[in-house]
PDB file of N, CA and C in Angstrom:
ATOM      1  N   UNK A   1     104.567 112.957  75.621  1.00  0.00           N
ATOM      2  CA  UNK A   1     103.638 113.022  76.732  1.00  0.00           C
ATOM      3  C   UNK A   1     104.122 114.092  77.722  1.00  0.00           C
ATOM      4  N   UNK A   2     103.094 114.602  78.139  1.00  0.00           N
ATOM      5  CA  UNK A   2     103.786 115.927  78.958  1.00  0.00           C
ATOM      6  C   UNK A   2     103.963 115.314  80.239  1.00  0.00           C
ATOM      7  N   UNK A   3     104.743 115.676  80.855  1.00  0.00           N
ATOM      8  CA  UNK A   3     105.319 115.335  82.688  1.00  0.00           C
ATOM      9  C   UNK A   3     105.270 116.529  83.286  1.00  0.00           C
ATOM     10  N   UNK A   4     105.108 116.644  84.399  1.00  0.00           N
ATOM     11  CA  UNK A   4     104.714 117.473  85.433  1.00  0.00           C
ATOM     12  C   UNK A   4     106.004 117.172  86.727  1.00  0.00           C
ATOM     13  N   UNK A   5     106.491 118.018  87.631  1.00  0.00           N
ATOM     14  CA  UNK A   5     106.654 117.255  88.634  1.00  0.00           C
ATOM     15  C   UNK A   5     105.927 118.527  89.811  1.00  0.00           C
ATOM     16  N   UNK A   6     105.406 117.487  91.055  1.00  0.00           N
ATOM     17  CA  UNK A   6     104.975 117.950  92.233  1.00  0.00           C
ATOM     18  C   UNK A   6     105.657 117.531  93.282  1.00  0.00           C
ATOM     19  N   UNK A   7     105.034 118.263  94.300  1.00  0.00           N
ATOM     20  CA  UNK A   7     105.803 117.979  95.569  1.00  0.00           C
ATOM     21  C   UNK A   7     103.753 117.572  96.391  1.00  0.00           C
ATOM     22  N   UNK A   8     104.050 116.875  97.187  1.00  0.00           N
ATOM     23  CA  UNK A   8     102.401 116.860  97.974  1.00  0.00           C
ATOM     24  C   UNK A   8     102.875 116.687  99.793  1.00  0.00           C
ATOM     25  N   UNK A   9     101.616 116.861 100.024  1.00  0.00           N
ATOM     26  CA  UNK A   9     101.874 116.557 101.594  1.00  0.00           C
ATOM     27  C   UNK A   9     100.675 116.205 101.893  1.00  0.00           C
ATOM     28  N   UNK A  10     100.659 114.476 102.696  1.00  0.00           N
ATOM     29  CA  UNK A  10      99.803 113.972 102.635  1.00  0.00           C
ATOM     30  C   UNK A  10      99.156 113.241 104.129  1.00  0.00           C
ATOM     31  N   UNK A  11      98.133 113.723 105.070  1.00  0.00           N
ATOM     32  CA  UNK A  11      97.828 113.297 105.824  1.00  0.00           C
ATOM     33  C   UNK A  11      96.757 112.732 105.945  1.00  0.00           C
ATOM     34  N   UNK A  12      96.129 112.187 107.252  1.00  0.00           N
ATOM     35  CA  UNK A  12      95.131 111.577 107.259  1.00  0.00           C
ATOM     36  C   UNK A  12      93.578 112.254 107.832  1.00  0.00           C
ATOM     37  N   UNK A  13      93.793 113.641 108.550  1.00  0.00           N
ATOM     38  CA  UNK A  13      92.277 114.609 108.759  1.00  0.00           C
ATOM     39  C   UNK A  13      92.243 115.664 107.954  1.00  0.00           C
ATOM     40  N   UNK A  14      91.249 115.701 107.456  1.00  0.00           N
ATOM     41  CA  UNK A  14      91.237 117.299 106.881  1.00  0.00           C
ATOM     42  C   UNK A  14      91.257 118.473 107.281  1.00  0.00           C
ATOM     43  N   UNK A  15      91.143 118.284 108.832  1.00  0.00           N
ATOM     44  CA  UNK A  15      91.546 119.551 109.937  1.00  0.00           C
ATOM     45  C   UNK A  15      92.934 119.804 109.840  1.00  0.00           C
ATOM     46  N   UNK A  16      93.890 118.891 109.570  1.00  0.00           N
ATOM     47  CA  UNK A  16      95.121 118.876 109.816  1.00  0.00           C
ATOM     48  C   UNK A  16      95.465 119.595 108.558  1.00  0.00           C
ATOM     49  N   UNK A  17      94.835 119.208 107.458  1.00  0.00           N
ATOM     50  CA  UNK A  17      95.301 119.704 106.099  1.00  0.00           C
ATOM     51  C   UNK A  17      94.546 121.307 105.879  1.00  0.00           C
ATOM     52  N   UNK A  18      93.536 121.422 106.640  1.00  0.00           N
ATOM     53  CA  UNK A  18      93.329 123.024 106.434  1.00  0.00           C
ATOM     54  C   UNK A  18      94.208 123.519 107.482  1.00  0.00           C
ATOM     55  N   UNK A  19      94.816 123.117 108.334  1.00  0.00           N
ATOM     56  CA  UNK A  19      95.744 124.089 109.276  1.00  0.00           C
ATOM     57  C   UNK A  19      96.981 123.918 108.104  1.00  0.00           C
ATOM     58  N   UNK A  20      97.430 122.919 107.743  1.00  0.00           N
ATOM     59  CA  UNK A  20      98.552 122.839 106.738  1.00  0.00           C
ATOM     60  C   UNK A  20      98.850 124.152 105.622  1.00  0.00           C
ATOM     61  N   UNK A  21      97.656 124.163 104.894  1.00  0.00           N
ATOM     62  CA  UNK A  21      97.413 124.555 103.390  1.00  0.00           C
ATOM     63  C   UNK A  21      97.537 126.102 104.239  1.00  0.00           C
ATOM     64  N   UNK A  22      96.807 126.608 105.348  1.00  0.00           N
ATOM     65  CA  UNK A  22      96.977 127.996 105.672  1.00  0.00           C
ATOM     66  C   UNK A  22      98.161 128.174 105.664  1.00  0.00           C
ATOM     67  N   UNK A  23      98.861 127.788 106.376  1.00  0.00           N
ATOM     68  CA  UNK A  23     100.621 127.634 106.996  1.00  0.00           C
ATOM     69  C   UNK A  23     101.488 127.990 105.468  1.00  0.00           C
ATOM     70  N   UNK A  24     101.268 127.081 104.447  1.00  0.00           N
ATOM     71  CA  UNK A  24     101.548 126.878 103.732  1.00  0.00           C
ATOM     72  C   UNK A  24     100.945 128.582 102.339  1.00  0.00           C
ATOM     73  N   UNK A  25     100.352 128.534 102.324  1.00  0.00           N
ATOM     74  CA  UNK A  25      99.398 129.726 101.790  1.00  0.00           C
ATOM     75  C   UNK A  25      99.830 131.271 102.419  1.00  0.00           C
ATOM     76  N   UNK A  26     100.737 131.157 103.367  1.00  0.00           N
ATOM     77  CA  UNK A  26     100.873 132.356 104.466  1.00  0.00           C
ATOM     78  C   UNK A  26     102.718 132.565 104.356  1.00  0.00           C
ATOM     79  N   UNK A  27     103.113 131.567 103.642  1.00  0.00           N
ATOM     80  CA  UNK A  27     104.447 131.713 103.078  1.00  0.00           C
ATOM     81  C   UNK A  27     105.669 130.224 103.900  1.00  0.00           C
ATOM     82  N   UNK A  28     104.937 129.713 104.423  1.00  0.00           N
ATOM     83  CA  UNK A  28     106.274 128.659 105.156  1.00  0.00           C
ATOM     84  C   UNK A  28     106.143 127.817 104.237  1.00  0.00           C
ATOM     85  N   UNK A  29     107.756 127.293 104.375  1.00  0.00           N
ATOM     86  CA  UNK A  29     108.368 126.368 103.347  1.00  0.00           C
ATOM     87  C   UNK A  29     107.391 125.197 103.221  1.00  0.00           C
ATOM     88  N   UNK A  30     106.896 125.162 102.133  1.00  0.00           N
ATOM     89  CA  UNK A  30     106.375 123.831 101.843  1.00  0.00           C
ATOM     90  C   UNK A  30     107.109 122.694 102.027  1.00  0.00           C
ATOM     91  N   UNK A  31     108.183 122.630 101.786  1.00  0.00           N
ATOM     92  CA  UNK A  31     109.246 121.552 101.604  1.00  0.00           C
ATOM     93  C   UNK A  31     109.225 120.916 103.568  1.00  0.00           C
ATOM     94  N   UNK A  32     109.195 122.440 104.142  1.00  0.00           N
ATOM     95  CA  UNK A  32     109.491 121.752 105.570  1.00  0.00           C
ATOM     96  C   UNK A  32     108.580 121.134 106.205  1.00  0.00           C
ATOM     97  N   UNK A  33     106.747 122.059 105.346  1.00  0.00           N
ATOM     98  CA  UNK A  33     105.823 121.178 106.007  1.00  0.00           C
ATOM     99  C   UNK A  33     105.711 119.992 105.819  1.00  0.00           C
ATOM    100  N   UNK A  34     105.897 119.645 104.658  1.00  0.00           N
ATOM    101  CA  UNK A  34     106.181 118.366 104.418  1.00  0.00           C
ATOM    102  C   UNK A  34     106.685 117.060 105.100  1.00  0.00           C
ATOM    103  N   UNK A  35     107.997 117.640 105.344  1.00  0.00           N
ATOM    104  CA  UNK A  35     109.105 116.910 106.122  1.00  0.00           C
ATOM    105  C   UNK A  35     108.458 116.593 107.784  1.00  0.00           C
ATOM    106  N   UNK A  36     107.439 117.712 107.856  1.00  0.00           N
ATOM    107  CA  UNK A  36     106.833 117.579 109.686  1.00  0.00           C
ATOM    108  C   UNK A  36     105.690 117.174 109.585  1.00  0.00           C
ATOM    109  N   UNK A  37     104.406 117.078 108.695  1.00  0.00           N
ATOM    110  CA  UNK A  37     103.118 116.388 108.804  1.00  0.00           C
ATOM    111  C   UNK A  37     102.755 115.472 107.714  1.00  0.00           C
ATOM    112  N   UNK A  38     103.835 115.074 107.086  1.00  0.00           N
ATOM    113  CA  UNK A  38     103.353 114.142 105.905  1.00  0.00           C
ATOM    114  C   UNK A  38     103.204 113.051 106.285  1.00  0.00           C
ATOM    115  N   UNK A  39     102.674 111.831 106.119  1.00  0.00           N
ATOM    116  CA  UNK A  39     102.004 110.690 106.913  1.00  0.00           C
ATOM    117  C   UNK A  39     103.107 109.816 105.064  1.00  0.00           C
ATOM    118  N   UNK A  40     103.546 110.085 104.231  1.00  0.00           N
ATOM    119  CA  UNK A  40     104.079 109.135 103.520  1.00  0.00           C
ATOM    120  C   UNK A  40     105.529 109.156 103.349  1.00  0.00           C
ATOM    121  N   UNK A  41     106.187 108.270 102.210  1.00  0.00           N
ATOM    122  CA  UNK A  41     107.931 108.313 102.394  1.00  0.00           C
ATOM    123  C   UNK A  41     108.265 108.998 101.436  1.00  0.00           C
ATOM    124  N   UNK A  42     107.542 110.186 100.374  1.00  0.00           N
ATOM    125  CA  UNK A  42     108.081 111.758 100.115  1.00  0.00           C
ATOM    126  C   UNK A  42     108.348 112.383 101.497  1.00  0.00           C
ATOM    127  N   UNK A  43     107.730 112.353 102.575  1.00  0.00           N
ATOM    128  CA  UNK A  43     108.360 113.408 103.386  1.00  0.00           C
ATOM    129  C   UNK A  43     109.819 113.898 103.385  1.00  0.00           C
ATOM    130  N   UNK A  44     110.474 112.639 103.217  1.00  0.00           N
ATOM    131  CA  UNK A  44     112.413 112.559 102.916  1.00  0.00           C
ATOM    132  C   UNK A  44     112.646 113.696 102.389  1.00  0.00           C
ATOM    133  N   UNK A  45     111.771 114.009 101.496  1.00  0.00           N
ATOM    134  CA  UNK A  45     112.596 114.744 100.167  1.00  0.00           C
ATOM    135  C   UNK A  45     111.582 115.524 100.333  1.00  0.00           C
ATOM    136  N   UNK A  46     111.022 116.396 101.061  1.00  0.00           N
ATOM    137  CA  UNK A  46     110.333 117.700 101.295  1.00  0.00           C
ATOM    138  C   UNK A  46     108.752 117.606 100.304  1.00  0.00           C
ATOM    139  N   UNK A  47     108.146 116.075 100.308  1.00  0.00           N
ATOM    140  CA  UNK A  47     107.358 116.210  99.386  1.00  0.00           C
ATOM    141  C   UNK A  47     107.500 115.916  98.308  1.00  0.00           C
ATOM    142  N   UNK A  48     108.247 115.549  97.752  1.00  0.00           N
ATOM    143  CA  UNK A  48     109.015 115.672  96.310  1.00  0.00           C
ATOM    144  C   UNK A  48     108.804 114.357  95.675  1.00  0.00           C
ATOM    145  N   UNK A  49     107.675 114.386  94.647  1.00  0.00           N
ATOM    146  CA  UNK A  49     107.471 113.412  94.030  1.00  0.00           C
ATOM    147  C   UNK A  49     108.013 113.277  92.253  1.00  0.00           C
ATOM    148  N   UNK A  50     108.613 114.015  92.195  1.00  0.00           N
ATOM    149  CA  UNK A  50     109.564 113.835  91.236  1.00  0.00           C
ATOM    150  C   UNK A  50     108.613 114.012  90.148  1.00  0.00           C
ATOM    151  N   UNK A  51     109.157 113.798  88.565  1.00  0.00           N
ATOM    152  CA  UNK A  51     108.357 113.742  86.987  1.00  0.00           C
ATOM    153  C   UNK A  51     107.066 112.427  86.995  1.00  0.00           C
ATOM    154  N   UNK A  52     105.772 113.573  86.502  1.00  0.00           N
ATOM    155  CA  UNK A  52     105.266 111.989  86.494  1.00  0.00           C
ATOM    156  C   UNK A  52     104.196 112.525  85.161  1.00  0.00           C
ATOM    157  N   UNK A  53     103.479 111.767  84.495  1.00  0.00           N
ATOM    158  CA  UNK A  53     103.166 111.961  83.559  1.00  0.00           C
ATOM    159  C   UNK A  53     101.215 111.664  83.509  1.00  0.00           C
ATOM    160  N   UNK A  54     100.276 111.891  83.383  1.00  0.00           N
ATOM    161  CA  UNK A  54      99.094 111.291  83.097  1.00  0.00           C
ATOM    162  C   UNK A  54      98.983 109.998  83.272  1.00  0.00           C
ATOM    163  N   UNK A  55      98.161 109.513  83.868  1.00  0.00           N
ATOM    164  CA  UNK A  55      98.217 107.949  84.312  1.00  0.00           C
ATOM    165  C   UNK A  55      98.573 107.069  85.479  1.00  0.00           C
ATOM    166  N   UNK A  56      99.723 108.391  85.971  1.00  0.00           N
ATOM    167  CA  UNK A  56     100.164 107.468  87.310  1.00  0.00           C
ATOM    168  C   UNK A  56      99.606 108.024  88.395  1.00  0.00           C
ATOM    169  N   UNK A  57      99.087 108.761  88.577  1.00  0.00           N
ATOM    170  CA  UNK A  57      98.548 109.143  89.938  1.00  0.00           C
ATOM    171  C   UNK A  57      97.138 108.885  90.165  1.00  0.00           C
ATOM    172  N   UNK A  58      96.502 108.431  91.182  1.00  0.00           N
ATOM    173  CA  UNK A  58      94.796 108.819  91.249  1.00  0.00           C
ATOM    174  C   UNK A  58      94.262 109.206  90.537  1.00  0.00           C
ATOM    175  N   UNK A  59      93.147 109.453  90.465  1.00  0.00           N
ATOM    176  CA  UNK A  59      92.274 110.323  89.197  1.00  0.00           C
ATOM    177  C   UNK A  59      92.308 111.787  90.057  1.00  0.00           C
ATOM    178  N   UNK A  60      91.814 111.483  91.053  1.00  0.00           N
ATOM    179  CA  UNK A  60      91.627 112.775  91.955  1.00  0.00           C
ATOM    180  C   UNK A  60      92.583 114.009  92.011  1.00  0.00           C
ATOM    181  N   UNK A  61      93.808 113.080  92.308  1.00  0.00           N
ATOM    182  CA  UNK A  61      94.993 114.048  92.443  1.00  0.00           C
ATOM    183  C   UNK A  61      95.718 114.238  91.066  1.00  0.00           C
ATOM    184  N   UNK A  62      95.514 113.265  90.139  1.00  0.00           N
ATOM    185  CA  UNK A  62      96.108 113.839  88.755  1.00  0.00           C
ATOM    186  C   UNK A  62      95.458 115.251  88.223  1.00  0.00           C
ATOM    187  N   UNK A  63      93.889 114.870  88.242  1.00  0.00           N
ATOM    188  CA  UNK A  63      93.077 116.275  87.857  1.00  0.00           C
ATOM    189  C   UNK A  63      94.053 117.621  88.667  1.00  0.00           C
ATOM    190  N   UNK A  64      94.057 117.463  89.927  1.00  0.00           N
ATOM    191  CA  UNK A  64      94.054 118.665  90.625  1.00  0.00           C
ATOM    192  C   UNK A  64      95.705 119.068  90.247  1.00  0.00           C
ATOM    193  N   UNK A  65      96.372 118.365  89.766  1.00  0.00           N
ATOM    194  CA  UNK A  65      98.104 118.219  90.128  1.00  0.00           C
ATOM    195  C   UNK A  65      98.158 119.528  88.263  1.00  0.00           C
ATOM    196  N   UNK A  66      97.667 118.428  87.923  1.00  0.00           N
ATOM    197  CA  UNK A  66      97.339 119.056  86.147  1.00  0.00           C
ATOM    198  C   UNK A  66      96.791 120.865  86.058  1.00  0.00           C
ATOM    199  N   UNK A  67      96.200 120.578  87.036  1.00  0.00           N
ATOM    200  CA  UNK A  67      95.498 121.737  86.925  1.00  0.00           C
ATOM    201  C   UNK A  67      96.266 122.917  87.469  1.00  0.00           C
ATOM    202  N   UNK A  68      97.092 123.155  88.050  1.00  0.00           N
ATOM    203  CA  UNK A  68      98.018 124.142  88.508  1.00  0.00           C
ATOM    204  C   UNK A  68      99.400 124.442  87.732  1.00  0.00           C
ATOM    205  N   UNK A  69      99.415 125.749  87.959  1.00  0.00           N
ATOM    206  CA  UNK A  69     100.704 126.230  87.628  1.00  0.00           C
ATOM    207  C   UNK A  69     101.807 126.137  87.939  1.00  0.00           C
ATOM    208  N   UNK A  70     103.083 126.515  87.661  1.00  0.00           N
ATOM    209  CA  UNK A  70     104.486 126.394  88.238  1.00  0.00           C
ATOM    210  C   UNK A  70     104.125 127.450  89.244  1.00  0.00           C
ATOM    211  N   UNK A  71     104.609 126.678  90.862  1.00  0.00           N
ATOM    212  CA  UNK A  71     104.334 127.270  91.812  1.00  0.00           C
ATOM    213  C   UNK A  71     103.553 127.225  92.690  1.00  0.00           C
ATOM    214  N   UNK A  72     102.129 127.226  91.899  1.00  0.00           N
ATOM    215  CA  UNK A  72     100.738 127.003  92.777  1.00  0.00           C
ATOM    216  C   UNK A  72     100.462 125.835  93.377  1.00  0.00           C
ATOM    217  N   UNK A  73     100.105 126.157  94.710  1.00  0.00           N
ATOM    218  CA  UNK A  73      99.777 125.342  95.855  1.00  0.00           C
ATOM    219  C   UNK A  73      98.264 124.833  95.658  1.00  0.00           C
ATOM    220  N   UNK A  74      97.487 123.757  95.501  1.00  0.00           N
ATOM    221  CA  UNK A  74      96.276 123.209  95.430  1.00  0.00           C
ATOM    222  C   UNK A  74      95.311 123.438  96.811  1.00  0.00           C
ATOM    223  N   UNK A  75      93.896 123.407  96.598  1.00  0.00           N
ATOM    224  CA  UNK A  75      93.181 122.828  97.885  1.00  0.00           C
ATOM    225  C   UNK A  75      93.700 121.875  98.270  1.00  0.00           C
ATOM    226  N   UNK A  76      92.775 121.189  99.234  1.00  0.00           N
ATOM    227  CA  UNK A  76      92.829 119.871 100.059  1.00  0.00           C
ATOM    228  C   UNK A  76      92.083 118.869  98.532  1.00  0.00           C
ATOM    229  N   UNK A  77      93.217 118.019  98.104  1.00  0.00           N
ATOM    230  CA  UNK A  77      92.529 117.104  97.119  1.00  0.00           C
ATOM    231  C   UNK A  77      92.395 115.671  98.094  1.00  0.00           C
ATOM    232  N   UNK A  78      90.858 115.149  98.156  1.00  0.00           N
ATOM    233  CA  UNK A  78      90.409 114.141  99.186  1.00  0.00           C
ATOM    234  C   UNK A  78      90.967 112.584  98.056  1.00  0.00           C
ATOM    235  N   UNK A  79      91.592 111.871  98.685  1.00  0.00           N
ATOM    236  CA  UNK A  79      91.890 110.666  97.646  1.00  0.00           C
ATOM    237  C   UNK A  79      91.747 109.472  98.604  1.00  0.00           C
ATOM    238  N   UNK A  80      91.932 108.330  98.140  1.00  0.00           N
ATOM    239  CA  UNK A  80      91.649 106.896  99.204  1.00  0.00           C
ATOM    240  C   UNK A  80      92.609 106.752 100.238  1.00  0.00           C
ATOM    241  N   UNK A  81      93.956 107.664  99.814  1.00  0.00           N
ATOM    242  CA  UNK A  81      95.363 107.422 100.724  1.00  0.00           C
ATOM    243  C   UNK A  81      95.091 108.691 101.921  1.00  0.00           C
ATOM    244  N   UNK A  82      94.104 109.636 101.527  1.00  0.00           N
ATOM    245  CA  UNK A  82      93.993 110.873 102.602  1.00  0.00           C
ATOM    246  C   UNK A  82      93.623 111.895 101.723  1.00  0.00           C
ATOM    247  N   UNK A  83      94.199 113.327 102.633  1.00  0.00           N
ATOM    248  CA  UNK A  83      93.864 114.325 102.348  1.00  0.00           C
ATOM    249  C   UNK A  83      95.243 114.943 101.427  1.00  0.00           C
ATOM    250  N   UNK A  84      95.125 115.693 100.693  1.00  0.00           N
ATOM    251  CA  UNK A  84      96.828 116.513  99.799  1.00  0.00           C
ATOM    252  C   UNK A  84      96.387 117.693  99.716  1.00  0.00           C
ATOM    253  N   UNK A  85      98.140 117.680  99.855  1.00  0.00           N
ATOM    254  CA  UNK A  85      97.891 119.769  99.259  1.00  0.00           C
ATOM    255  C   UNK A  85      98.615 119.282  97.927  1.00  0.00           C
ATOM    256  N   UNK A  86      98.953 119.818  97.517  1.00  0.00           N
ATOM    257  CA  UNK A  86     100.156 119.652  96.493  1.00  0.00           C
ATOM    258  C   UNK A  86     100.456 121.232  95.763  1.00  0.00           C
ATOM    259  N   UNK A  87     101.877 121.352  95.361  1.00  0.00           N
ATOM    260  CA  UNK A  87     102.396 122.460  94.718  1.00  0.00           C
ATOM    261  C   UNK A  87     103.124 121.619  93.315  1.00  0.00           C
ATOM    262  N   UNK A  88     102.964 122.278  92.373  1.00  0.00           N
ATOM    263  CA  UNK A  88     103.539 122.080  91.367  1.00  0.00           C
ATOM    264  C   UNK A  88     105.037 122.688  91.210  1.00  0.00           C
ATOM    265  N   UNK A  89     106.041 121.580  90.756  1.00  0.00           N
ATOM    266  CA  UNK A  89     107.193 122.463  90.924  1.00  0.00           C
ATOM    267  C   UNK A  89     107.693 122.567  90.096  1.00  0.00           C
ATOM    268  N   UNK A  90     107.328 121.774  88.354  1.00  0.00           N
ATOM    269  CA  UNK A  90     107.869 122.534  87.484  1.00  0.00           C
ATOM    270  C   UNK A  90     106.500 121.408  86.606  1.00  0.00           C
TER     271      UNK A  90
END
């Protein structure tokens, strides 16, 4: 089964997450935005949601997580917990 791991950053307006994703898109550490507007307990770890495989995440955010490359930063994926960016990190 293939595994993925991401990092996300997850708040609760989508104003907040399009000021994020620019910030983020414009070269600042993802890891730090993380650590300063994430509303969950990845923030610790810069976002860092470690190996995860098909199945465990949302539908919403699995599609979008799947769908990126090593590196690439996502839109705003809308899910029941909020708004995400997410970067794929390997």
């Amino acid at each position: 089964m293939e595994k993925i791991r991401c990092a996300h950053i997850l708040v609760e307006k989508e104003s907040v997450a399009n000021e994020i994703l620019e910030k983020a898109r414009k070269g600042e550490s993802f890891s730090k935005l993380a650590e300063q507007y994430s509303i969950d307990g990845s923030r610790r770890r810069g976002g860092d949601l470690g190996f995860f495989g098909r199945g465990t995440m949302v539908r919403e955010f699995e599609a979008a997580a799947f769908g990126l490359k090593k590196g690439e930063i996502s839109g705003i994926v809308r899910t029941q917990f909020g708004y995400h960016i997410i970067k794929r990190l390997e």
